[in-house]
N, C-alpha and C. Protein backbone atom coordinates (compact mmCIF):
# COMPACT_ATOMS: atom_id res chain seq x y z
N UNK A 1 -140.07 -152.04 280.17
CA UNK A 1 -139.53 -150.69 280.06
C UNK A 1 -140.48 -149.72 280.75
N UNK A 2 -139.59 -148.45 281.34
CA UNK A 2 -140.65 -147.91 281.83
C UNK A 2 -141.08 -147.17 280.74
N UNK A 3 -142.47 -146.80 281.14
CA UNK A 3 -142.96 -145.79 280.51
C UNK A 3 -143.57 -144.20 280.90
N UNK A 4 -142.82 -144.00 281.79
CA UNK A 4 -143.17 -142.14 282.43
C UNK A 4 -142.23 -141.55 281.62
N UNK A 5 -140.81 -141.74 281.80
CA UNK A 5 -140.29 -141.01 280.71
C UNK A 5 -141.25 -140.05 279.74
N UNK A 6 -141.41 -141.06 278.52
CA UNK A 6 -141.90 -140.79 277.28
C UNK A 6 -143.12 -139.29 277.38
N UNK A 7 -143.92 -140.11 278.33
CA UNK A 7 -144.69 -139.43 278.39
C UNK A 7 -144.77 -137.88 279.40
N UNK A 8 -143.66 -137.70 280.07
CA UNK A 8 -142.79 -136.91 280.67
C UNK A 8 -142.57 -136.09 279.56
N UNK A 9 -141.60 -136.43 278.94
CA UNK A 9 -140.99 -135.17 277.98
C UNK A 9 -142.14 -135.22 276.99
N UNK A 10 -142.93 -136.14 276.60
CA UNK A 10 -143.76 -135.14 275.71
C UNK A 10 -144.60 -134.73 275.75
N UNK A 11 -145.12 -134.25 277.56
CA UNK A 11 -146.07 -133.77 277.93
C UNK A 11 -145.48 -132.40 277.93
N UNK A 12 -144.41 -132.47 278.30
CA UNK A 12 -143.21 -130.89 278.71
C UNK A 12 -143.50 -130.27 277.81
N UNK A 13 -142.93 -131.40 276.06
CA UNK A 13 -142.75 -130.27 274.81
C UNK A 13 -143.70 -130.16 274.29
N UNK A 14 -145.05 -130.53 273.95
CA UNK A 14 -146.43 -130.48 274.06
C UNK A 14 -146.87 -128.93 274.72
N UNK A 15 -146.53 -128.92 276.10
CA UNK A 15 -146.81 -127.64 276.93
C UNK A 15 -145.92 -126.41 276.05
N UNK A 16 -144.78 -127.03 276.12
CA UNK A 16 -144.13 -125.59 275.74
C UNK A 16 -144.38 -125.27 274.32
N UNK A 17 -144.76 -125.94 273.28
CA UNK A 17 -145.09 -125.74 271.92
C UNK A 17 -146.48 -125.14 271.84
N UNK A 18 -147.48 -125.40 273.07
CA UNK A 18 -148.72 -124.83 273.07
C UNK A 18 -148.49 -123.27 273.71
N UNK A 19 -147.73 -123.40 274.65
CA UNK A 19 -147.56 -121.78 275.32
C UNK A 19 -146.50 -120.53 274.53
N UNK A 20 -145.54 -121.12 273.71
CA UNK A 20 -145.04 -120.60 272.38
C UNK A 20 -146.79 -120.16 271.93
N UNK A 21 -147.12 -120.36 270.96
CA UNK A 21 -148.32 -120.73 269.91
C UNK A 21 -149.16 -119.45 270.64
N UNK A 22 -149.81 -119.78 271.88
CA UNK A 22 -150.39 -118.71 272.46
C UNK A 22 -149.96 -117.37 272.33
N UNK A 23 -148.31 -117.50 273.15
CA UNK A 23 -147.85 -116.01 273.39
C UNK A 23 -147.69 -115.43 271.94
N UNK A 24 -147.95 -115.87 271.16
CA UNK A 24 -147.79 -115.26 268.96
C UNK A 24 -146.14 -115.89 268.36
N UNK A 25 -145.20 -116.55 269.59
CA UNK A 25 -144.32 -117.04 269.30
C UNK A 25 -144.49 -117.57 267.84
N UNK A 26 -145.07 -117.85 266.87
CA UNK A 26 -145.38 -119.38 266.27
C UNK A 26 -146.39 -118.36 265.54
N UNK A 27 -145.97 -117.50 264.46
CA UNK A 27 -146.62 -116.72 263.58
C UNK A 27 -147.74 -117.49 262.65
N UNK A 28 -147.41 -118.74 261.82
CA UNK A 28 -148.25 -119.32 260.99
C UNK A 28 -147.86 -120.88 261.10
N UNK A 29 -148.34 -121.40 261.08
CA UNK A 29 -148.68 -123.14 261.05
C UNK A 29 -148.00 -123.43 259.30
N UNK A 30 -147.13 -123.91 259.48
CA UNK A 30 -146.18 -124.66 258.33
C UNK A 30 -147.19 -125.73 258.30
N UNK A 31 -147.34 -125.68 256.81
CA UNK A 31 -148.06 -127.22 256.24
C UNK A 31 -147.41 -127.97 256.60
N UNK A 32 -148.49 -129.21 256.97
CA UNK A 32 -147.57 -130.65 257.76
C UNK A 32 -147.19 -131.59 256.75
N UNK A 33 -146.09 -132.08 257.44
CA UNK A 33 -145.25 -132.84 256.76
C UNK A 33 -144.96 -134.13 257.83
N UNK A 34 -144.86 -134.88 257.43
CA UNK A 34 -145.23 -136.56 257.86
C UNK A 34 -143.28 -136.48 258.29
N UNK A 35 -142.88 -136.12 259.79
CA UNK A 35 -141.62 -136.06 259.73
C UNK A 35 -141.06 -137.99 260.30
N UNK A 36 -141.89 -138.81 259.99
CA UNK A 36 -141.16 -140.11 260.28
C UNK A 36 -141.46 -140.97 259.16
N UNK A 37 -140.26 -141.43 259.25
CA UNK A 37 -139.80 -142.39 257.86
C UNK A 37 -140.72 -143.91 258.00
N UNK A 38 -141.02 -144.44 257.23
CA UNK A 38 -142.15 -145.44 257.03
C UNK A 38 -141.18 -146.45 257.57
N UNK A 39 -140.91 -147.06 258.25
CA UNK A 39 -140.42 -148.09 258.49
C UNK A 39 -140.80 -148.80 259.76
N UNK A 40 -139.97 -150.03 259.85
CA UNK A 40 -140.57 -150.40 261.55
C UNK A 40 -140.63 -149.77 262.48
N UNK A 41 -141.72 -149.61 263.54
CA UNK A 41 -141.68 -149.30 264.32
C UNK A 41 -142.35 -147.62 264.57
N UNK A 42 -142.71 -147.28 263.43
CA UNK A 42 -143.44 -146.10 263.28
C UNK A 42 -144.73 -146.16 263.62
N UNK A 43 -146.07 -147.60 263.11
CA UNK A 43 -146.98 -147.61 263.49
C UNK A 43 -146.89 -147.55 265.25
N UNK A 44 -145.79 -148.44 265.71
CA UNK A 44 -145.66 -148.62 267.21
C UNK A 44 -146.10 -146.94 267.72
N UNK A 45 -144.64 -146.32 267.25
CA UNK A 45 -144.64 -145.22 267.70
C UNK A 45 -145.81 -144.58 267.92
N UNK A 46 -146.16 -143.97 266.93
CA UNK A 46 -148.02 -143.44 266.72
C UNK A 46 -148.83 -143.94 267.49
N UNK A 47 -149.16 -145.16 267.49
CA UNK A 47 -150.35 -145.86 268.81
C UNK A 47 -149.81 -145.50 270.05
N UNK A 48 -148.61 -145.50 270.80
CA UNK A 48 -148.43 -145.65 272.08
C UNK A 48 -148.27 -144.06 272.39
N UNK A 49 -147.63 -143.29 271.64
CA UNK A 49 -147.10 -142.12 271.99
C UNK A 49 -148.31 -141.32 271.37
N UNK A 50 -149.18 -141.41 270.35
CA UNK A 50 -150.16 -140.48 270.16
C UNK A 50 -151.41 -140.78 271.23
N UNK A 51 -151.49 -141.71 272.11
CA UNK A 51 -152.61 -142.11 272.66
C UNK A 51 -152.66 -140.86 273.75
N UNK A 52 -151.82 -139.97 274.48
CA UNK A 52 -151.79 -139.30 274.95
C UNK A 52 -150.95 -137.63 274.16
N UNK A 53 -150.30 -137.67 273.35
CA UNK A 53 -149.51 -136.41 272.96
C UNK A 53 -149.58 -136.89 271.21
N UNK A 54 -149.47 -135.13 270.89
CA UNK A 54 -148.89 -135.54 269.74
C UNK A 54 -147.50 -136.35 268.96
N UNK A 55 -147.68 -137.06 268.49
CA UNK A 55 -146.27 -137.92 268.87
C UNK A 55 -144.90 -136.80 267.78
N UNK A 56 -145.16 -136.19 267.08
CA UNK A 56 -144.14 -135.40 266.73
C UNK A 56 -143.17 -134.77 268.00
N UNK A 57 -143.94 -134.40 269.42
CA UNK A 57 -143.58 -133.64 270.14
C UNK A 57 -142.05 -134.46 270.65
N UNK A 58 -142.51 -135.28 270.46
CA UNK A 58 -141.43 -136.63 271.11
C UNK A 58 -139.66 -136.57 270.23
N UNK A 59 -139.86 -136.16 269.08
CA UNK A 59 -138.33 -136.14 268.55
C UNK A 59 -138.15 -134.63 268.35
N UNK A 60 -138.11 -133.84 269.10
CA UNK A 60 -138.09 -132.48 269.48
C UNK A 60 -136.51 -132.03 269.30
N UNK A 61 -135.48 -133.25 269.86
CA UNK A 61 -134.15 -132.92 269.73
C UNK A 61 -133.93 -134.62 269.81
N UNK A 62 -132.25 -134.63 269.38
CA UNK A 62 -131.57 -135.96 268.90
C UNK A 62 -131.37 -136.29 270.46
N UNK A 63 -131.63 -137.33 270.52
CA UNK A 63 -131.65 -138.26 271.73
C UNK A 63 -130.07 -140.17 271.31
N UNK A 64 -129.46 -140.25 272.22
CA UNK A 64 -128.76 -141.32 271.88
C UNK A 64 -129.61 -142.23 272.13
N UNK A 65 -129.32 -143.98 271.86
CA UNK A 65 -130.30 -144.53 271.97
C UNK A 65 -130.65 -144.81 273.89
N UNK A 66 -129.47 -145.12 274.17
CA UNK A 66 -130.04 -144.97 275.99
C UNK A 66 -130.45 -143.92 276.56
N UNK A 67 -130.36 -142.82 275.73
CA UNK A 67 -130.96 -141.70 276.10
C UNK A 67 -132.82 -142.07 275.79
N UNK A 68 -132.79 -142.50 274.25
CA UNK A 68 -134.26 -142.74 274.02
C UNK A 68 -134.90 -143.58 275.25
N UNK A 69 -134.25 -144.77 275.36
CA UNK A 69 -134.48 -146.05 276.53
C UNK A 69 -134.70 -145.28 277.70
N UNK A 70 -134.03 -144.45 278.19
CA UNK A 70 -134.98 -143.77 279.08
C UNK A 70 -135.87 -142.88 279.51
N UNK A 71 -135.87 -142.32 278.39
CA UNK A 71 -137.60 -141.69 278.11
C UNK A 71 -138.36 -142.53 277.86
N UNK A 72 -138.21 -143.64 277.44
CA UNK A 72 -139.35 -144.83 276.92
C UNK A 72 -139.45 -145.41 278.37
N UNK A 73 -138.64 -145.55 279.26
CA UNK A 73 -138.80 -145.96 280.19
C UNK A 73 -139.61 -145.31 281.18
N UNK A 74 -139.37 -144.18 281.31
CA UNK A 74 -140.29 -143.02 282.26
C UNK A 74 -141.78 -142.55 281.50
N UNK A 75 -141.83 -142.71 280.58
CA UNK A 75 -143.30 -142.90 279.89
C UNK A 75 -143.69 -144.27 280.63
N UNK A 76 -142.63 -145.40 280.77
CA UNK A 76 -144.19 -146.39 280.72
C UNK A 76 -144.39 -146.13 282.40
N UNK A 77 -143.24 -145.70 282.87
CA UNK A 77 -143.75 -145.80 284.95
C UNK A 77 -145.01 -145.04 284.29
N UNK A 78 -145.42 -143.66 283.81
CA UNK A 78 -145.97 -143.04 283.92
C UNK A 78 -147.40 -143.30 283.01
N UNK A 79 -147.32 -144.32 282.84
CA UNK A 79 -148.46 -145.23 282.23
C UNK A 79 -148.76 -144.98 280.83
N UNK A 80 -147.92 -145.07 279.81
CA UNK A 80 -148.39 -145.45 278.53
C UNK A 80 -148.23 -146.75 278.35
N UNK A 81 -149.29 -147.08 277.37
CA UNK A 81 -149.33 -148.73 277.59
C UNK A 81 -149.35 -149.32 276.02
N UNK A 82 -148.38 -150.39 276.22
CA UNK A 82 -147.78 -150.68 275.20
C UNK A 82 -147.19 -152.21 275.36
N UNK A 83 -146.92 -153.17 274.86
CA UNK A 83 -145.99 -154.25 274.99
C UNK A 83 -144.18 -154.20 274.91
N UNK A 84 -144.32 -155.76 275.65
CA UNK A 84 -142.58 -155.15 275.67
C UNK A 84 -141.87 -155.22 273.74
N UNK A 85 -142.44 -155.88 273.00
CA UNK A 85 -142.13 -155.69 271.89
C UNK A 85 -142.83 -154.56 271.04
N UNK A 86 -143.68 -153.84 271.41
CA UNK A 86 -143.71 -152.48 270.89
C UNK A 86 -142.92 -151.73 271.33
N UNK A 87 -142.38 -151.74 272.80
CA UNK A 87 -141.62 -150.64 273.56
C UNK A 87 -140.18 -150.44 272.42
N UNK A 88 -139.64 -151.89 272.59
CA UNK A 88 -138.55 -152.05 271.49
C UNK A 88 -138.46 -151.73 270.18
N UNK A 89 -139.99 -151.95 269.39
CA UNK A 89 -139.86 -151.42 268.39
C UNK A 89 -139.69 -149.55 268.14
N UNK A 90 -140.49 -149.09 269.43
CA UNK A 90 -140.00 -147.75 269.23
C UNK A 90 -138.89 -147.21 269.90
N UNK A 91 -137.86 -148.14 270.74
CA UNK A 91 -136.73 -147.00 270.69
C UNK A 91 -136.04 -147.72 269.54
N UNK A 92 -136.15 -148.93 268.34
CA UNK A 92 -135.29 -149.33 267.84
C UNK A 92 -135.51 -148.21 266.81
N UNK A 93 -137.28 -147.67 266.47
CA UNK A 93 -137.22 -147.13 265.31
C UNK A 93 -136.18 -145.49 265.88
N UNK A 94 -136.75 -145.10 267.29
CA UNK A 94 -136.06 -143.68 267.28
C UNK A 94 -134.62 -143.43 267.41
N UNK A 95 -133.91 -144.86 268.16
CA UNK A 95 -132.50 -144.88 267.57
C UNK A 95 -132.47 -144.31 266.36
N UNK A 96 -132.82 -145.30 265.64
CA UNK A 96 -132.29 -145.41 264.28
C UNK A 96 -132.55 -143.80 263.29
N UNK A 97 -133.73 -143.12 263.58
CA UNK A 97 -133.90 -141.92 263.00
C UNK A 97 -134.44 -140.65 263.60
N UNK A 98 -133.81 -140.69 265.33
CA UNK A 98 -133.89 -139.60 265.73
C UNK A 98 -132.84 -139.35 266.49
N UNK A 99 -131.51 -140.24 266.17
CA UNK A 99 -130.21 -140.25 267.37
C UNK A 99 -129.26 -139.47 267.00
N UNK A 100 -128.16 -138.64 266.95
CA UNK A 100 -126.93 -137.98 266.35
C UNK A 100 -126.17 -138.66 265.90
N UNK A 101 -125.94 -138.53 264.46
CA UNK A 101 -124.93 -139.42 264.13
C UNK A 101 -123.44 -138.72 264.47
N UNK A 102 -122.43 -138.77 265.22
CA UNK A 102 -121.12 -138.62 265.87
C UNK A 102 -119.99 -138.87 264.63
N UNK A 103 -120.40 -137.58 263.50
CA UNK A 103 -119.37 -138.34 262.20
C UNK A 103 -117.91 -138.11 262.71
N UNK A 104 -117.45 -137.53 263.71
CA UNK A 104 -116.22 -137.42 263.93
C UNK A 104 -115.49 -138.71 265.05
N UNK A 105 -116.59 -139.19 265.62
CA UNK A 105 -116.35 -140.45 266.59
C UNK A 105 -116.61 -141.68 266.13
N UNK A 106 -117.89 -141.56 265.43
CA UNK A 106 -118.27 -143.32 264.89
C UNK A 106 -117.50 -144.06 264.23
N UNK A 107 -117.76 -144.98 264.39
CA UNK A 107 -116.58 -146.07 263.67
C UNK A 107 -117.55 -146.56 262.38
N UNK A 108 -116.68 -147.46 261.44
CA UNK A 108 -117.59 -147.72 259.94
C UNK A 108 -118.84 -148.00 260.04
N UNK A 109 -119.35 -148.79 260.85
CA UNK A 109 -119.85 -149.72 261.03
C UNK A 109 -121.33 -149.13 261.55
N UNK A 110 -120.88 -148.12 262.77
CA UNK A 110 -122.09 -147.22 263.15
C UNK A 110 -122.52 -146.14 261.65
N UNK A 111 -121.03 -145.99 261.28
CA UNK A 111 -122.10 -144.86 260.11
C UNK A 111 -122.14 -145.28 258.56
N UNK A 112 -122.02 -146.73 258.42
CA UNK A 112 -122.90 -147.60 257.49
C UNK A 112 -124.32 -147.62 257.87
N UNK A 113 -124.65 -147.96 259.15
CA UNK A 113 -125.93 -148.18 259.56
C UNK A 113 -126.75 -146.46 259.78
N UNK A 114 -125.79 -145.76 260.04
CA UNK A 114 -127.20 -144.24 260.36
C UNK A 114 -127.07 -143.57 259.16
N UNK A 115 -126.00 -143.27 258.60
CA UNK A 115 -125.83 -142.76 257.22
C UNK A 115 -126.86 -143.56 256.19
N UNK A 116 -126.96 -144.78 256.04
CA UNK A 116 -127.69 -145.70 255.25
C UNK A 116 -126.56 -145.92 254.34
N UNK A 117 -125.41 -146.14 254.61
CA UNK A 117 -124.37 -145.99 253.47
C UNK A 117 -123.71 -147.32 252.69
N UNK A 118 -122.83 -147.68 251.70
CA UNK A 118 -122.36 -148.84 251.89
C UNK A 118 -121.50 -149.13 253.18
N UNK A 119 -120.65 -150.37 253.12
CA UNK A 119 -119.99 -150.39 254.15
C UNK A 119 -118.20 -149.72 253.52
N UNK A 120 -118.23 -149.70 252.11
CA UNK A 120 -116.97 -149.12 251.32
C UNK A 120 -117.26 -147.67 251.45
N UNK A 121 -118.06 -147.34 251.93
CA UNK A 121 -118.29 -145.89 251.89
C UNK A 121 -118.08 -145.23 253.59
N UNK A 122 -118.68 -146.19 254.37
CA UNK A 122 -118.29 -145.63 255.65
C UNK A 122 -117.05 -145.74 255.86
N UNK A 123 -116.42 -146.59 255.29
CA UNK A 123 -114.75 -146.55 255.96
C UNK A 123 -114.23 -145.85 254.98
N UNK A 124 -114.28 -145.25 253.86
CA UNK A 124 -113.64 -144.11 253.68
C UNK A 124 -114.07 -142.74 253.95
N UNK A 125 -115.39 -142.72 254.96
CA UNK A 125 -114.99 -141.44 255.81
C UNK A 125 -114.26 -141.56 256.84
N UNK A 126 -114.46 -142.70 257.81
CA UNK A 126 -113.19 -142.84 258.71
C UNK A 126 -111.92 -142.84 258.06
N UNK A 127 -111.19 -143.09 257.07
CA UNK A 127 -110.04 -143.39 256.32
C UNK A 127 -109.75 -141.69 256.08
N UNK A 128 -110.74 -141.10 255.52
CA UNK A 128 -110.32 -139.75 255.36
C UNK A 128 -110.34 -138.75 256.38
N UNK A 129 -110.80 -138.83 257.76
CA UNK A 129 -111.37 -138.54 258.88
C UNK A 129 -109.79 -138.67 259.41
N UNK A 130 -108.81 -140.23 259.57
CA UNK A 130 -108.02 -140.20 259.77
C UNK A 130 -106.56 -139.85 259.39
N UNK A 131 -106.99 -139.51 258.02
CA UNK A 131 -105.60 -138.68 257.18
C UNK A 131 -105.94 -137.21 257.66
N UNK A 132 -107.19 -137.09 257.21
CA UNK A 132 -107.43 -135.27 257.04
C UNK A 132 -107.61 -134.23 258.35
N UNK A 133 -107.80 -135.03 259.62
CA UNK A 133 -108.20 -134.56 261.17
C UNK A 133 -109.80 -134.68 260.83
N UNK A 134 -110.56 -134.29 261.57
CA UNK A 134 -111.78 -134.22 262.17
C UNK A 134 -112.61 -133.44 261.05
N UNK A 135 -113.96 -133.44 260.63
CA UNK A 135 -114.57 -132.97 259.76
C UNK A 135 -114.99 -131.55 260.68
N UNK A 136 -115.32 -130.76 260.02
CA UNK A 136 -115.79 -129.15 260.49
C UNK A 136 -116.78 -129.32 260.53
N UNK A 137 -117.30 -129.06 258.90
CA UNK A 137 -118.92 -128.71 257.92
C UNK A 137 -118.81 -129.86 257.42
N UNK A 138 -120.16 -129.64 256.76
CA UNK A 138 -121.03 -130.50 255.87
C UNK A 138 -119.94 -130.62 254.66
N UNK A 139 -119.57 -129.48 254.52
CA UNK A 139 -118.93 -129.22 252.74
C UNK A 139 -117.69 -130.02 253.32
N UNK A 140 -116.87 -130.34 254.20
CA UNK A 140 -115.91 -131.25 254.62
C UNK A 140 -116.20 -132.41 253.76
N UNK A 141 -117.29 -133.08 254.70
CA UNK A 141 -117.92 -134.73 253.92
C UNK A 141 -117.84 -134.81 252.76
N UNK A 142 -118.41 -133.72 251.72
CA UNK A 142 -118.71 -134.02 250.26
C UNK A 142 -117.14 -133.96 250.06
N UNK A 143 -115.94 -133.83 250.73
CA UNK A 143 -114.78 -134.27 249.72
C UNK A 143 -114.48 -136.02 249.65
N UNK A 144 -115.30 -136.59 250.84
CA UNK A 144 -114.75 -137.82 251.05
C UNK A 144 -115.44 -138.50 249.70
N UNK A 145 -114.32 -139.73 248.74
CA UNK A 145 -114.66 -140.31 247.91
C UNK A 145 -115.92 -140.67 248.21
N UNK A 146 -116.53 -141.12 246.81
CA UNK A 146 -117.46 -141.88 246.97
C UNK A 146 -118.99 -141.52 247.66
N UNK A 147 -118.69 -140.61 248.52
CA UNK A 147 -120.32 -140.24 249.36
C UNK A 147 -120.94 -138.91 248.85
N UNK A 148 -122.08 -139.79 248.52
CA UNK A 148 -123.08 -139.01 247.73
C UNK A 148 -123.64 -137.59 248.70
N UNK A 149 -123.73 -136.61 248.41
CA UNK A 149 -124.05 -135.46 249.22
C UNK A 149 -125.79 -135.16 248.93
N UNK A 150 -126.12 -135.79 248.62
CA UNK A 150 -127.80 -136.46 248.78
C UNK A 150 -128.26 -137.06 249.75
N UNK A 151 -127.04 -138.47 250.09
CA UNK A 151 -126.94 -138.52 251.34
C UNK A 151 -126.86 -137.96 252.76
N UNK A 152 -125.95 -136.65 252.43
CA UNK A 152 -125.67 -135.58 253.48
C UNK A 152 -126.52 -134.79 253.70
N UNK A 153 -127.36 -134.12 252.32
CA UNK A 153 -128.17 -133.61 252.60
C UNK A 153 -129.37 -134.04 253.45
N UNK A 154 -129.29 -135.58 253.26
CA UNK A 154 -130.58 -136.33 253.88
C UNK A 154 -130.70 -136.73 254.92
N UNK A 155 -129.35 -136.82 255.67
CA UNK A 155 -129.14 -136.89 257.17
C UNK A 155 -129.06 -135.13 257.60
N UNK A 156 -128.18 -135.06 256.91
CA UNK A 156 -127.67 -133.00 257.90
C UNK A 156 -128.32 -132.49 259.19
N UNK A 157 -129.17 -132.72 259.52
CA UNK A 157 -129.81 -132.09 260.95
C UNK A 157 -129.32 -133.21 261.88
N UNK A 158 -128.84 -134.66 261.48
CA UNK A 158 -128.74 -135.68 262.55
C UNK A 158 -126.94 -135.50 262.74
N UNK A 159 -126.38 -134.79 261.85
CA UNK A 159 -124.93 -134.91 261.60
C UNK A 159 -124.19 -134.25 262.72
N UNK A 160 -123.43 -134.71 263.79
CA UNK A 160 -122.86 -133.97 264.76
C UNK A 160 -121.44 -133.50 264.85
N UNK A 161 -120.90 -132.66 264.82
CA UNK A 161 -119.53 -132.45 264.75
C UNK A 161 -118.54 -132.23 266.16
């Protein structure tokens, strides 16, 4: 995979988060908060992408996963160095928790897996998706049986309409 990408855009948003900060854009520094979920592919992340940037800079906005694949790819032309099974582990982890979930397009199956949901639960948002037309808002979802709005709340920034 390449690797310039990666290190491409998060040299960009790196720059522009530092030149914000300067110009007073960026009044006070919010206590930090650990914004990636413990799972595979996070240590990856951190070693390859912090070796040069802060690696927060990197999920700046929702990326699809071939979208991720090619920022991971243009990072490595651009020399971050990493294996081909680390490369994978981090677009598998940023798929998985930095991609848009498409609740009005996905089928069960995709939003069992990004929702974290059952699989009786994703197909009755498609089931209700297909009686009711297309979801609007958030407050749409919480009518569909069954789905916990804990859930919603816990995706909501990844939720695309």
């Amino acid at each position: 995979m390449a690797r310039v990408t990666v290190e491409v855009l998060v040299c960009t948003i790196a720059l522009a988060s530092s030149i914000a900060r300067s110009a007073g854009q960026v009044s006070q520094p919010q206590p930090a908060q650990d914004p990636f979920p413990e799972t595979a592919g996070k240590p990856a992340l951190l070693k390859v992408c912090g070796n040069c940037h802060d690696a927060e800079t990197a999920i700046g906005s929702l990326r699809s996963r071939q979208e991720w694949s090619d920022v991971i790819n243009q990072m490595a032309r651009f020399g971050a160095e990493a294996t081909d099974q680390e490369f994978d582990q981090i677009l598998t982890y940023l798929a998985k928790h930095f991609s848009p979930i498409r609740i009005n397009k996905a089928v069960a199956t995709d939003l069992a897996s990004t929702l974290e949901v059952p699989a009786a639960v994703a197909e009755a948002i498609v089931a209700f998706r297909e009686k009711n037309g297309e979801f609007k808002s958030l407050d749409d979802l919480t009518k569909v049986p069954g789905l916990d709005r804990g859930r919603i709340e816990a995706q909501k920034a990844r939720i695309v309409f």
